[in-house]
N, C-alpha and C. Protein backbone atom coordinates (compact mmCIF):
# COMPACT_ATOMS: atom_id res chain seq x y z
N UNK A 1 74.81 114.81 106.97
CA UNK A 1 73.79 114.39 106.03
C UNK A 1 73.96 115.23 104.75
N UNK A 2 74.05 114.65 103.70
CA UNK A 2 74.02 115.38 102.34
C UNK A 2 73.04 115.69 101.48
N UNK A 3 72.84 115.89 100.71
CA UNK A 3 71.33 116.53 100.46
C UNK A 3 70.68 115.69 99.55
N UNK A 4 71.68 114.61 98.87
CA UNK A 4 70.86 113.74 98.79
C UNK A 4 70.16 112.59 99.23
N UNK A 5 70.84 112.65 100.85
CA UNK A 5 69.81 111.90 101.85
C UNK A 5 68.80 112.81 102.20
N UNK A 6 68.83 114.15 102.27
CA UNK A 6 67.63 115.11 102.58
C UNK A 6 66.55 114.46 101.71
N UNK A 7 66.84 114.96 100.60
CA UNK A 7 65.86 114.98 99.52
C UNK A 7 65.16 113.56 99.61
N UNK A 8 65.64 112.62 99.43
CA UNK A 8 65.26 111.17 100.03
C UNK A 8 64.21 111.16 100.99
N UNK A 9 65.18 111.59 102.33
CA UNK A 9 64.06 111.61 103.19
C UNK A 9 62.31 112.29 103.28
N UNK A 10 62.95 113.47 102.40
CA UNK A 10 61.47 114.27 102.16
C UNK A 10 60.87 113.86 101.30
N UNK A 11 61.38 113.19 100.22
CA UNK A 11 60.20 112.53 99.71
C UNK A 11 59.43 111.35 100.32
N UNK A 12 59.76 110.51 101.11
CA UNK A 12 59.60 109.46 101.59
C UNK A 12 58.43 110.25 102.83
N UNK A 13 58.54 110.99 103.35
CA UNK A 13 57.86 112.09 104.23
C UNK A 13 56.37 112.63 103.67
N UNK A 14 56.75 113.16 102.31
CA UNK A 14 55.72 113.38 101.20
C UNK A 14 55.00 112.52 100.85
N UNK A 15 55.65 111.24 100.55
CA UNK A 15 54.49 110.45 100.32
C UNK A 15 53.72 110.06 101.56
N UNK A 16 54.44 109.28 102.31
CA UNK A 16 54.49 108.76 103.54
C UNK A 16 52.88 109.94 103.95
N UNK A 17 53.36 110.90 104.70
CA UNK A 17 52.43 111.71 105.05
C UNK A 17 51.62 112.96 104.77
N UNK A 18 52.57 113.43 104.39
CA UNK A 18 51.65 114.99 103.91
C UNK A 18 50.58 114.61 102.60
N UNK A 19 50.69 114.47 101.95
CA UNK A 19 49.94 113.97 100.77
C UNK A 19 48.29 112.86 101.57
N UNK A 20 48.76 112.66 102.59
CA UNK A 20 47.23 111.81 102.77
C UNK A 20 46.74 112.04 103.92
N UNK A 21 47.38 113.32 104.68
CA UNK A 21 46.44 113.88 105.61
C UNK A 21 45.70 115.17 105.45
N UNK A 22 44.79 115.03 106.10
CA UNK A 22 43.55 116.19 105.75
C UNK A 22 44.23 117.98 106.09
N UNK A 23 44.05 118.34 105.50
CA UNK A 23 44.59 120.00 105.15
C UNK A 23 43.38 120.78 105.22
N UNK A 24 43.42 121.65 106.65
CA UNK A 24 42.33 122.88 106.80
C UNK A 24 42.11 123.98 105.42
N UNK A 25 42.40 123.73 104.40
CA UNK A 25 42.44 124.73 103.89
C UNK A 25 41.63 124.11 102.30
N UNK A 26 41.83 122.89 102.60
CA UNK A 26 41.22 122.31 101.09
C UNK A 26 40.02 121.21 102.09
N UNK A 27 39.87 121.24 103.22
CA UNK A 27 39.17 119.96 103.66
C UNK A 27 39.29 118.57 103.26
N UNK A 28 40.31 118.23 102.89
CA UNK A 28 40.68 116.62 102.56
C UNK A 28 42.17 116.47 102.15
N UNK A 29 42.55 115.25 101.71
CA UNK A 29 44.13 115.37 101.65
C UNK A 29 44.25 115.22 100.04
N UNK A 30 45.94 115.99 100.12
CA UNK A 30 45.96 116.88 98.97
C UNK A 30 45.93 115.94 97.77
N UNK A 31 46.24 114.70 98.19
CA UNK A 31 46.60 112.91 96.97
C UNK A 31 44.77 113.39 96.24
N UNK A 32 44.08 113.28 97.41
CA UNK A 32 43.11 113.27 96.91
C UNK A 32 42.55 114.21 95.72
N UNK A 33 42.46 116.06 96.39
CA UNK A 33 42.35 116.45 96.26
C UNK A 33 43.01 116.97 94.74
N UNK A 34 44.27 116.09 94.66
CA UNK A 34 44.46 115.99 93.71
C UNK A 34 44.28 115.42 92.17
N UNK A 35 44.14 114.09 92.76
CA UNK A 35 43.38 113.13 91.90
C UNK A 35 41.66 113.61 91.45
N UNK A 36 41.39 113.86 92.23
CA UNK A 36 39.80 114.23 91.86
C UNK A 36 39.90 115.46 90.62
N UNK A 37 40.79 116.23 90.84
CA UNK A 37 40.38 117.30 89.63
C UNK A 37 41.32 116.99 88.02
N UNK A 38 42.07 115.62 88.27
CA UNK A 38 43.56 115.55 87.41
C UNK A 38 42.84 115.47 85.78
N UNK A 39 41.58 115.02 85.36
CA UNK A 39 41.22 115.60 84.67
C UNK A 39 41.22 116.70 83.79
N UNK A 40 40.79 117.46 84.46
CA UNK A 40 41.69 119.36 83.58
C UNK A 40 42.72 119.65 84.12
N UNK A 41 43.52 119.13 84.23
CA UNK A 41 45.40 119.22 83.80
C UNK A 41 45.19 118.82 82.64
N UNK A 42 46.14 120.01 82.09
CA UNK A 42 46.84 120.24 80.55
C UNK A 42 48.21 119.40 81.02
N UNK A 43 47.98 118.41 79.74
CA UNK A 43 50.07 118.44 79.37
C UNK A 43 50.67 118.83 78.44
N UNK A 44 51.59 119.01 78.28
CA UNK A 44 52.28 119.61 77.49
C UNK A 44 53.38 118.31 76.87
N UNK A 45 53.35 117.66 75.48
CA UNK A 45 54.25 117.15 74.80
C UNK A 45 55.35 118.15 74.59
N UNK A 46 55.07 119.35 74.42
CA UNK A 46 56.73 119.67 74.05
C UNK A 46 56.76 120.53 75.34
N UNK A 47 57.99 120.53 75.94
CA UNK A 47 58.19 121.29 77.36
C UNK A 47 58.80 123.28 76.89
N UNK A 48 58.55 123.59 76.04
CA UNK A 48 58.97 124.82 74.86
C UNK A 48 57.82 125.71 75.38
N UNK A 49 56.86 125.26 75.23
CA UNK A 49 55.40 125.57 75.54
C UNK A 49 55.32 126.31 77.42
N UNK A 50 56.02 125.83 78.04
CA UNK A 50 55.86 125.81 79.25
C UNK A 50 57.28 127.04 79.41
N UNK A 51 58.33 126.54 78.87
CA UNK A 51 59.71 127.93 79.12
C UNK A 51 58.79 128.93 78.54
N UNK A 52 58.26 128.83 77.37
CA UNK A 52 57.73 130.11 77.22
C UNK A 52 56.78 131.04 77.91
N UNK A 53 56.03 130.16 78.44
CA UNK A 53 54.93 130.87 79.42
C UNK A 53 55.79 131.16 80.76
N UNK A 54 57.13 131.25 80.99
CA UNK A 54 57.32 131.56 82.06
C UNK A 54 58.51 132.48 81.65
N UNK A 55 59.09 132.88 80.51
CA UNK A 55 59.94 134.42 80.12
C UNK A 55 59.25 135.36 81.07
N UNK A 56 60.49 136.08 81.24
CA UNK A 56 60.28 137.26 82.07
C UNK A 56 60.09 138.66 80.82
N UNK A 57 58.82 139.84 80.87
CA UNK A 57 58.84 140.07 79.97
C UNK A 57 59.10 142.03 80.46
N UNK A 58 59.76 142.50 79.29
CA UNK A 58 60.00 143.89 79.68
C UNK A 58 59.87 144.64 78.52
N UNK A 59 60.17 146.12 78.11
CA UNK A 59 59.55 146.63 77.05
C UNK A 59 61.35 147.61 77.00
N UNK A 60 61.65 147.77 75.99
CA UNK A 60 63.15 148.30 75.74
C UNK A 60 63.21 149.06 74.02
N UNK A 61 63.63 150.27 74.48
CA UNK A 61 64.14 151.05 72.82
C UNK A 61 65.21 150.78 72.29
N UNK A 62 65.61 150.56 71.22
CA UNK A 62 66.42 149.54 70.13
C UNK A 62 67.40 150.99 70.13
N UNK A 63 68.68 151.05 70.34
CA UNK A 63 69.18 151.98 70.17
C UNK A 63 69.98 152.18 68.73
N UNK A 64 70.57 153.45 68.19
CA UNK A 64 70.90 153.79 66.94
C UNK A 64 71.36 152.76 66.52
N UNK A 65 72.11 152.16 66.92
CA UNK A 65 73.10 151.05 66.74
C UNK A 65 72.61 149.58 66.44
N UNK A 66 71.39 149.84 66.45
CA UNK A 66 70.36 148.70 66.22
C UNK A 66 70.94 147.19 67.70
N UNK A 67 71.05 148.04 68.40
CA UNK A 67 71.04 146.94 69.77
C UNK A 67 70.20 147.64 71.15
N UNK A 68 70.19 146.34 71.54
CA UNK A 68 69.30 146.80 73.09
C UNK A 68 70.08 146.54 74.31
N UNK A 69 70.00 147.24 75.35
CA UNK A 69 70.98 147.03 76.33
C UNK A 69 69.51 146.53 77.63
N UNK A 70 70.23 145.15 78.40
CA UNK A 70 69.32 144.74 79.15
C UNK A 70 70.55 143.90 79.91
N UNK A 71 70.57 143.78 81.21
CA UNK A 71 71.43 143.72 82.36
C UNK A 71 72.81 143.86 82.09
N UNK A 72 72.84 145.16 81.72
CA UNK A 72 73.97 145.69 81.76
C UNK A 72 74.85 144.73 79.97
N UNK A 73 74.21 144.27 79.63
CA UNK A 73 74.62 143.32 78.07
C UNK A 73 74.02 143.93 76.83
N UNK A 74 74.92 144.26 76.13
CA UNK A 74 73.88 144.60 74.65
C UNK A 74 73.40 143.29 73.88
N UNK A 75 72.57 143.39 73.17
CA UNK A 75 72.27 142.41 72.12
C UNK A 75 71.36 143.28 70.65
N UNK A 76 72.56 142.21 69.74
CA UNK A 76 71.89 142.92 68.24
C UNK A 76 70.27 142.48 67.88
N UNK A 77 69.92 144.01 67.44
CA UNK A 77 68.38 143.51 66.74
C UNK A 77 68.82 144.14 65.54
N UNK A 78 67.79 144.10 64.95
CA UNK A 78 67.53 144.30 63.58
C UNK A 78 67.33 145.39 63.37
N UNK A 79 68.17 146.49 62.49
CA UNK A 79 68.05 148.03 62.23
C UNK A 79 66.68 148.18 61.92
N UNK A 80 65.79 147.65 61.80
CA UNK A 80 64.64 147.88 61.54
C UNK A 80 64.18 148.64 62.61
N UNK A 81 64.47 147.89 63.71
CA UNK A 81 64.05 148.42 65.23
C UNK A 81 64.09 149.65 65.64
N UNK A 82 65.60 150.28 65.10
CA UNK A 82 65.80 151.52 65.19
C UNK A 82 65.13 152.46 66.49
N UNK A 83 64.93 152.99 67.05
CA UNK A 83 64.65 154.04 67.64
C UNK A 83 62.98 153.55 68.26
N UNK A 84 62.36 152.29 68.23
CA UNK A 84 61.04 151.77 68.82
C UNK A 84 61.34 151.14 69.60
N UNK A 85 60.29 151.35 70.72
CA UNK A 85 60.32 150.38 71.83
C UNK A 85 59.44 149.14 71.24
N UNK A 86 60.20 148.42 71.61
CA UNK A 86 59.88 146.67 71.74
C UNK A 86 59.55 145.60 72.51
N UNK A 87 58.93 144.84 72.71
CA UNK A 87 58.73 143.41 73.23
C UNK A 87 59.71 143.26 73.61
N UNK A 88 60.55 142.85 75.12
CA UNK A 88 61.17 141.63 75.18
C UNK A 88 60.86 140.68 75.94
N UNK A 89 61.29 139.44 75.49
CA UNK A 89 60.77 138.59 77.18
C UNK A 89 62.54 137.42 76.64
N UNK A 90 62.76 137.23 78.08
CA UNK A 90 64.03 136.73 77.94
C UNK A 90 63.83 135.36 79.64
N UNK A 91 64.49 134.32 79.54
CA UNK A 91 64.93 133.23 80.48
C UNK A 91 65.40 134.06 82.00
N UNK A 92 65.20 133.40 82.87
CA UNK A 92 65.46 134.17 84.18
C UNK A 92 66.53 134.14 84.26
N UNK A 93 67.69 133.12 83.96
CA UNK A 93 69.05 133.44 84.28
C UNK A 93 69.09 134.17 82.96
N UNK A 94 70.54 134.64 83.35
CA UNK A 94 71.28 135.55 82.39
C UNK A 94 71.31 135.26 81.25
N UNK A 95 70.64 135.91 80.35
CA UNK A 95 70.65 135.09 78.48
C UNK A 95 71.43 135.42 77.75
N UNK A 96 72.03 134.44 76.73
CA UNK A 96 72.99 134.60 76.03
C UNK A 96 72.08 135.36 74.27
N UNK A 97 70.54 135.26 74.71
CA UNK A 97 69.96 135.62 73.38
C UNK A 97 68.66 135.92 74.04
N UNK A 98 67.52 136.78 73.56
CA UNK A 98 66.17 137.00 73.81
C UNK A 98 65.77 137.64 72.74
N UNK A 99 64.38 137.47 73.24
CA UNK A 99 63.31 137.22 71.89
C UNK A 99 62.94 138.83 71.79
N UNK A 100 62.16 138.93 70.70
CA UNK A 100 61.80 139.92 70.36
C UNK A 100 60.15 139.90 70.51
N UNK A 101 58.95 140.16 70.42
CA UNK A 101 57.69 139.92 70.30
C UNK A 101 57.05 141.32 69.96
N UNK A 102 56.45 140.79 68.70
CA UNK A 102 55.29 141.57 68.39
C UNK A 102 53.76 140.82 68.54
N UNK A 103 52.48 141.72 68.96
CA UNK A 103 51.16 140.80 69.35
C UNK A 103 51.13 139.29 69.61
N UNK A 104 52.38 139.05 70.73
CA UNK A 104 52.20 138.40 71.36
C UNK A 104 53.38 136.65 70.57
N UNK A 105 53.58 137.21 69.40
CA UNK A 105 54.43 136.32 68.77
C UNK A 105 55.58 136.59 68.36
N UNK A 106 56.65 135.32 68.40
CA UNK A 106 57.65 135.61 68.39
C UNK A 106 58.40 136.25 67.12
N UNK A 107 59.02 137.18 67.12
CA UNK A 107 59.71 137.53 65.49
C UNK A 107 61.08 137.81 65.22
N UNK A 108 61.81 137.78 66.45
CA UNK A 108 63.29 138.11 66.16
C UNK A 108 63.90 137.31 67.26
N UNK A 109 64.99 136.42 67.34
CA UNK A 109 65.85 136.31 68.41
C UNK A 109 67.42 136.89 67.83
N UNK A 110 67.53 137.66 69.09
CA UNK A 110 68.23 138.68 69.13
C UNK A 110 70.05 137.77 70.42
N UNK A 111 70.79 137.70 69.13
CA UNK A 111 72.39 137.26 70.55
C UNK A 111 72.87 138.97 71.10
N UNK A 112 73.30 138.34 72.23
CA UNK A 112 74.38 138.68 72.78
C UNK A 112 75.68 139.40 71.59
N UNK A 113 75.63 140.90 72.12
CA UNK A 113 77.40 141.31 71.46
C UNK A 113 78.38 140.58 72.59
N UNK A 114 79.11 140.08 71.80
CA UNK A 114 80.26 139.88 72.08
C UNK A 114 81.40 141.03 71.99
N UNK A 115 81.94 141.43 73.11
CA UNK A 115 82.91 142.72 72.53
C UNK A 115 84.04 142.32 72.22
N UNK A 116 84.47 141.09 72.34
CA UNK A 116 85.79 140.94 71.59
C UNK A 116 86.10 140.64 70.02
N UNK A 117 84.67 139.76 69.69
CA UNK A 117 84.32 139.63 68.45
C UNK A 117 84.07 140.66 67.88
N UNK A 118 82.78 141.56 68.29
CA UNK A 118 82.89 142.69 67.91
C UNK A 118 83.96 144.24 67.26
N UNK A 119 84.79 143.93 68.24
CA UNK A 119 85.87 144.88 67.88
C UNK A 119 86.70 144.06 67.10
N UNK A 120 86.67 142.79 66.32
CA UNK A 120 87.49 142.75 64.95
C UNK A 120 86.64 142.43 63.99
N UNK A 121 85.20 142.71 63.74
CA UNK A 121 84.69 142.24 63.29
C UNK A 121 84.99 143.00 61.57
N UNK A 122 84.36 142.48 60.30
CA UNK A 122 85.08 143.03 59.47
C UNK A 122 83.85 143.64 58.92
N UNK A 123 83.40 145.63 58.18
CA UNK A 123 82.11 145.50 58.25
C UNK A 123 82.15 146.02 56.36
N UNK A 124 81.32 145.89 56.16
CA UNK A 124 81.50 146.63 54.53
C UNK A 124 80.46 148.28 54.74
N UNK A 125 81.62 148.61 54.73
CA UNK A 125 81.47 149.96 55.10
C UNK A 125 81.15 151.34 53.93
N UNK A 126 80.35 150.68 53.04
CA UNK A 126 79.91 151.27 51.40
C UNK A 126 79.76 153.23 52.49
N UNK A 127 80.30 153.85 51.19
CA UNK A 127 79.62 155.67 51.83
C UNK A 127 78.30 155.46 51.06
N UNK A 128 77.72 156.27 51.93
CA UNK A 128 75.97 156.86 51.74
C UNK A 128 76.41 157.38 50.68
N UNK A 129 75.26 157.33 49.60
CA UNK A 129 75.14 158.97 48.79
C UNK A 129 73.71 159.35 49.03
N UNK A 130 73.64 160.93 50.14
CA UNK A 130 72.54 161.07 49.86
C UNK A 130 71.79 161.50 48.78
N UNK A 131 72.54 162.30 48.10
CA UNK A 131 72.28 163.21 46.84
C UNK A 131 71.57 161.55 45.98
N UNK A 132 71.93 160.55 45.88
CA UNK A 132 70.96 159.14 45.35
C UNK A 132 70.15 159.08 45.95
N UNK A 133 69.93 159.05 47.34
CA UNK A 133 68.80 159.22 47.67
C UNK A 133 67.77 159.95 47.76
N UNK A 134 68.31 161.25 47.40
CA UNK A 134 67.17 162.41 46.88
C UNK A 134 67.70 163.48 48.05
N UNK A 135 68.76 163.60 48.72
CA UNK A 135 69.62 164.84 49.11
C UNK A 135 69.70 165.79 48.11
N UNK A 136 70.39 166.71 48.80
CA UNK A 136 70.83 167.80 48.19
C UNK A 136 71.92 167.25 47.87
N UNK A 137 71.92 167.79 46.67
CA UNK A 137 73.62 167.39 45.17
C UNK A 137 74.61 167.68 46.38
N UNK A 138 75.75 167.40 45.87
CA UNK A 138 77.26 167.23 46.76
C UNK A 138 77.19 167.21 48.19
N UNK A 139 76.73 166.63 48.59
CA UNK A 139 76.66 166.51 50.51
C UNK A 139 77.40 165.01 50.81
């Protein structure tokens, strides 16, 4: 049997029976029990609404390098981040990108380094002057 005769069969099972016999735990059957409250069910037109309420969410410090390391993967944020812990909430499988959140809204999506890209990447590499920035002269 393959599983899409399983699945077949259990639905046919589901409707067939479980759904219209009485359940000790709700006192009536669940079709019912269902229908009677379907009223306050929310739907959702965009299904965005719903991935989001189900990110997995964790809290992570932006390292010098302005990236965050989370299963064993870095991903770039924004040097802004620098040295603060942050919001994350990211998809249960393995993400190729996750979000950033401040009070509860979204403000940065953050990819995946790539290390092969990475190591040819080309960077403009201007020198600091601190002494412009209000250093001490010749440093």
């Amino acid at each position: 049997m393959d599983l899409d005769v399983l699945n077949q069969r259990f639905e046919a099972w589901l409707a067939r029976d479980y759904h219209h016999k009485v359940h000790s735990s709700i006192n009536e059957a669940p079709m019912i029990f269902y229908l009677r409250g379907s009223d306050r069910i929310k739907h959702f037109s965009d299904p965005r609404i719903i991935d989001e309420a189900f990110l997995i969410r964790v809290t992570r410090k932006v390292k010098s390098d302005a990236t965050i390391s989370l299963h064993n993967a870095l991903f770039e944020a924004s040097p802004m981040f620098i040295g603060k812990s942050v919001d994350i909430r990211y998809p249960n499988e393995c993400p190729d990108e996750i979000y950033l959140y401040e009070n509860s809204v979204r403000i940065l999506t953050c990819k995946k380094v790539i290390m092969t890209d990475n190591a040819i990447a080309r960077r403009n590499n201007n020198p600091i002057s601190y002494s412009a920035l209000g250093g001490v002269p010749h440093v």
